[in-house]
N, C-alpha and C. Protein backbone atom coordinates (compact mmCIF):
# COMPACT_ATOMS: atom_id res chain seq x y z
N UNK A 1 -31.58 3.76 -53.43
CA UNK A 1 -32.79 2.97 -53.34
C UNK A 1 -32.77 2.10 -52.09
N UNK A 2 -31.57 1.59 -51.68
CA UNK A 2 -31.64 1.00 -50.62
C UNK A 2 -31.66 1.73 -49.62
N UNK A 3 -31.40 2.44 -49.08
CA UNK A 3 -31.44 3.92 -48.26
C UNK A 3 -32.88 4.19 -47.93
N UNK A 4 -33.80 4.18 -48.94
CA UNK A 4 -34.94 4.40 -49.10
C UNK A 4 -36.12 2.92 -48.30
N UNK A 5 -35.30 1.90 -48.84
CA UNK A 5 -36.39 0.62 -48.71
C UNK A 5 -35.64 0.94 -46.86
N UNK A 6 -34.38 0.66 -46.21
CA UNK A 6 -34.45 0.63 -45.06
C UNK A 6 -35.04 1.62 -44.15
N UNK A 7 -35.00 2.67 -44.81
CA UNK A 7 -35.74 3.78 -44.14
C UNK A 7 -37.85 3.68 -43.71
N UNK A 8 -37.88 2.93 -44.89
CA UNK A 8 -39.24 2.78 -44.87
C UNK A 8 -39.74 1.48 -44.54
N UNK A 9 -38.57 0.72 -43.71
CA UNK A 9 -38.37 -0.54 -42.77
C UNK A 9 -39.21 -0.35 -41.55
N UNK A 10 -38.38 0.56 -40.97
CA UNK A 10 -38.41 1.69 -39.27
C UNK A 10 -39.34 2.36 -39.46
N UNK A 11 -40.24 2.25 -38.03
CA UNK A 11 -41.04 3.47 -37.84
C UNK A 11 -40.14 4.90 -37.74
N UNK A 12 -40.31 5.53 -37.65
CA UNK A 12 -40.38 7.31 -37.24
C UNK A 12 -39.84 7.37 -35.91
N UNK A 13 -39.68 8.28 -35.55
CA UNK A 13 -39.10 9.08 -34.32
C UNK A 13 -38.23 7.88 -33.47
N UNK A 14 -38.69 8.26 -32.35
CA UNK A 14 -37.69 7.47 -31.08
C UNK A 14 -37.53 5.84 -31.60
N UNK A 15 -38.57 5.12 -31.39
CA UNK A 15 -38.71 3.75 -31.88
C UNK A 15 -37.22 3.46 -33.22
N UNK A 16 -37.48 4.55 -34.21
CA UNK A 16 -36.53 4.53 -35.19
C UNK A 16 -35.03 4.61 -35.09
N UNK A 17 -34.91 5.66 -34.10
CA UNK A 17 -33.86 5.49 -33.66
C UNK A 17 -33.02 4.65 -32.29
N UNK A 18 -34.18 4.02 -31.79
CA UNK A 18 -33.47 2.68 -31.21
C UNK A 18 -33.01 1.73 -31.64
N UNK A 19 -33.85 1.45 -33.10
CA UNK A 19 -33.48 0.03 -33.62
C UNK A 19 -32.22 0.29 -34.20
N UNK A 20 -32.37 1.41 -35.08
CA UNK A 20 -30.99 1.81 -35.41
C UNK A 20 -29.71 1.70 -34.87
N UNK A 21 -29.36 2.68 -33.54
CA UNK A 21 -28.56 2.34 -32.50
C UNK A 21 -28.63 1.20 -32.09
N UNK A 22 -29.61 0.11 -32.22
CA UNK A 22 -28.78 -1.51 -31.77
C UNK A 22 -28.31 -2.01 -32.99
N UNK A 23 -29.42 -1.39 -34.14
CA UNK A 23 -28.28 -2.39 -35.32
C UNK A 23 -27.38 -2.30 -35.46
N UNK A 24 -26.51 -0.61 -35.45
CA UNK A 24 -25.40 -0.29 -35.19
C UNK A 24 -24.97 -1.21 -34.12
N UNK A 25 -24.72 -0.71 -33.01
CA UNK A 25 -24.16 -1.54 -31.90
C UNK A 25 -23.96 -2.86 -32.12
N UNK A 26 -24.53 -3.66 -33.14
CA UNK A 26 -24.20 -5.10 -33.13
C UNK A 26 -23.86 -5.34 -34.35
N UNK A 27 -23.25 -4.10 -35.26
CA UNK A 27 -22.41 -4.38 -36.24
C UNK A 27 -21.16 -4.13 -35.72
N UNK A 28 -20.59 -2.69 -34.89
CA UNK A 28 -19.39 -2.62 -34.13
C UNK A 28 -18.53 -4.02 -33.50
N UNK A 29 -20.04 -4.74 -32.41
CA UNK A 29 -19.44 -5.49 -31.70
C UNK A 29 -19.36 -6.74 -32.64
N UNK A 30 -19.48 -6.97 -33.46
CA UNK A 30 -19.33 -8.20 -34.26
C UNK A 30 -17.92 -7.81 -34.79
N UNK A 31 -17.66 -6.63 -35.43
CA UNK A 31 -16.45 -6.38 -35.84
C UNK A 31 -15.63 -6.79 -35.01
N UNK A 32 -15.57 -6.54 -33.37
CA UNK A 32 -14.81 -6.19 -32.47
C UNK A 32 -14.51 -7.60 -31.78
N UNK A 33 -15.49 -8.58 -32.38
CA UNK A 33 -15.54 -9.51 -31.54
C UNK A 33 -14.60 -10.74 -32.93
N UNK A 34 -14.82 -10.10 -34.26
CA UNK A 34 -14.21 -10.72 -35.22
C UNK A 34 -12.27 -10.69 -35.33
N UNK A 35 -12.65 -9.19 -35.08
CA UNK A 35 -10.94 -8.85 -34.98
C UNK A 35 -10.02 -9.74 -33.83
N UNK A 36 -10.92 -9.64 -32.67
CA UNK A 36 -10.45 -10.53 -31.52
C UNK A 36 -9.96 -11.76 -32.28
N UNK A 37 -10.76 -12.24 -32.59
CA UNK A 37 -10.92 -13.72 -32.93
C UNK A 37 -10.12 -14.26 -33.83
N UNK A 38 -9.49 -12.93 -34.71
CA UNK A 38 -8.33 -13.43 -36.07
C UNK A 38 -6.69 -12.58 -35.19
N UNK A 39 -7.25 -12.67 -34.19
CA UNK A 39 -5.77 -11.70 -33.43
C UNK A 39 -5.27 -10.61 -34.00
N UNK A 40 -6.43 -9.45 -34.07
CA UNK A 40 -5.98 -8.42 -34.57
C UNK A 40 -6.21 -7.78 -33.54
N UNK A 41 -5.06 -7.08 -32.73
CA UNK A 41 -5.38 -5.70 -31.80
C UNK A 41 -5.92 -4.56 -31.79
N UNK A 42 -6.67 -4.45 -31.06
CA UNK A 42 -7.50 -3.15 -30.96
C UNK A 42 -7.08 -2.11 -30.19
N UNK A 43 -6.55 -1.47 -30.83
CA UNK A 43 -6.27 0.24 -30.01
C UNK A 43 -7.60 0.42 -28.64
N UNK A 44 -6.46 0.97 -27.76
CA UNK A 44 -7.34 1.04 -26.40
C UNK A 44 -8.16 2.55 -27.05
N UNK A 45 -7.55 3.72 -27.48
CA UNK A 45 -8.18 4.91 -28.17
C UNK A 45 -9.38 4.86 -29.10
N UNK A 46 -9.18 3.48 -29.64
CA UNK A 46 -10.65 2.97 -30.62
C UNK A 46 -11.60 2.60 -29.79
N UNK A 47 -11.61 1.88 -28.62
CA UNK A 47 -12.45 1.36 -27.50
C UNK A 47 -12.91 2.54 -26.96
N UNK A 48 -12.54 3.85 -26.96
CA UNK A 48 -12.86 4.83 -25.41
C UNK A 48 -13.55 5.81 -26.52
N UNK A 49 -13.35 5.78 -28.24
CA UNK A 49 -13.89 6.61 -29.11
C UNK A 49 -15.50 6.18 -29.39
N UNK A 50 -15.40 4.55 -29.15
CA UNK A 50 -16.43 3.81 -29.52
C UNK A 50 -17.38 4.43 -28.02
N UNK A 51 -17.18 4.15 -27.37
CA UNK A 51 -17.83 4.53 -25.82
C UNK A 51 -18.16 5.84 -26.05
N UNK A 52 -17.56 7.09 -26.41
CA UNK A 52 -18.07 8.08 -26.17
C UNK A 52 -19.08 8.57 -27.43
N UNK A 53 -18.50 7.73 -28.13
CA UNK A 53 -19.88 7.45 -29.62
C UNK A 53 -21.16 7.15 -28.94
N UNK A 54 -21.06 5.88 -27.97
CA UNK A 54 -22.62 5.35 -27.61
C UNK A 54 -22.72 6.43 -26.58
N UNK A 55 -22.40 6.84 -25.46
CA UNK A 55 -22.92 7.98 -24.46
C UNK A 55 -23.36 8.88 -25.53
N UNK A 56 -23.18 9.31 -26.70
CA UNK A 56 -23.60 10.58 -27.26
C UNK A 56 -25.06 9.88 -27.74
N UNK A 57 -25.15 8.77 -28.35
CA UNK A 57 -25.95 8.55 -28.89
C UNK A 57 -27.31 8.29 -27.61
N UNK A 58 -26.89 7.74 -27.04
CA UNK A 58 -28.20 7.57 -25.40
C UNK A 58 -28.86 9.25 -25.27
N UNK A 59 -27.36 10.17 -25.20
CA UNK A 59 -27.86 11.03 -24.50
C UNK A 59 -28.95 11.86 -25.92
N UNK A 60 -28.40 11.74 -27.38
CA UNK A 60 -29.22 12.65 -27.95
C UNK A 60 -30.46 11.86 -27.90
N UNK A 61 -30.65 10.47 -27.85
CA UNK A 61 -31.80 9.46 -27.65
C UNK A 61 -33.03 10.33 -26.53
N UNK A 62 -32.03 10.37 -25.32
CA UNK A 62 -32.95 10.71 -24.14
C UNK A 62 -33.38 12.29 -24.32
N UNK A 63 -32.36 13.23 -24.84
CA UNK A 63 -32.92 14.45 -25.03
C UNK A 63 -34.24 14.50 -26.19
N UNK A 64 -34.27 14.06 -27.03
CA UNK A 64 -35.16 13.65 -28.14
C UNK A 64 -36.33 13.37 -27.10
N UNK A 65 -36.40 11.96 -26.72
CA UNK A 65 -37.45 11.68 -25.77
C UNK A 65 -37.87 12.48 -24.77
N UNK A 66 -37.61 13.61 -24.58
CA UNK A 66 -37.68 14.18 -23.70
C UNK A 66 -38.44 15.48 -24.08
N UNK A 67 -38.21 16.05 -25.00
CA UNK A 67 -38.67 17.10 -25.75
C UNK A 67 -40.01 16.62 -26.52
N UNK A 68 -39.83 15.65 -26.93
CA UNK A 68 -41.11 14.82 -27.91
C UNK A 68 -42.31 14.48 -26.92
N UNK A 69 -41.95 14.35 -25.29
CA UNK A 69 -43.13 14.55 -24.16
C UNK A 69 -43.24 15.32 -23.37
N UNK A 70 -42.72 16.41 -23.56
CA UNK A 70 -43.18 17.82 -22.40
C UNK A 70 -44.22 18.30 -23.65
């Protein structure tokens, strides 16, 4: 049910999946910025997994947008 009410939060298509990808993004960095903060180390391999998480996500973003206007 909650699945449902956030879904029907967000518009549709691109718009939907921006907000998404920042809400994400600023649950990561809160984590990342929490762990810092209680001196818990962060694997450099978790940092470069997280990065190639967001490049994937831009790029399926921009391919999406891209297809949705030709």
């Amino acid at each position: 049910m909650l699945t449902a009410l956030l879904l029907a939060a967000f518009p549709s298509g691109i718009a939907g999946i921006a907000i998404w990808c920042i809400i994400v993004a600023a649950v990561v960095a809160i984590a990342f910025i929490a762990c810092r903060a209680m001196g818990v180390p962060i694997p450099d391999w978790v940092i470069q997994v997280f990065w190639v998480c967001v490049i994937a996500i831009v790029c399926v973003a921009a391919i999406k947008f891209l297809i949705l206007n030709v």
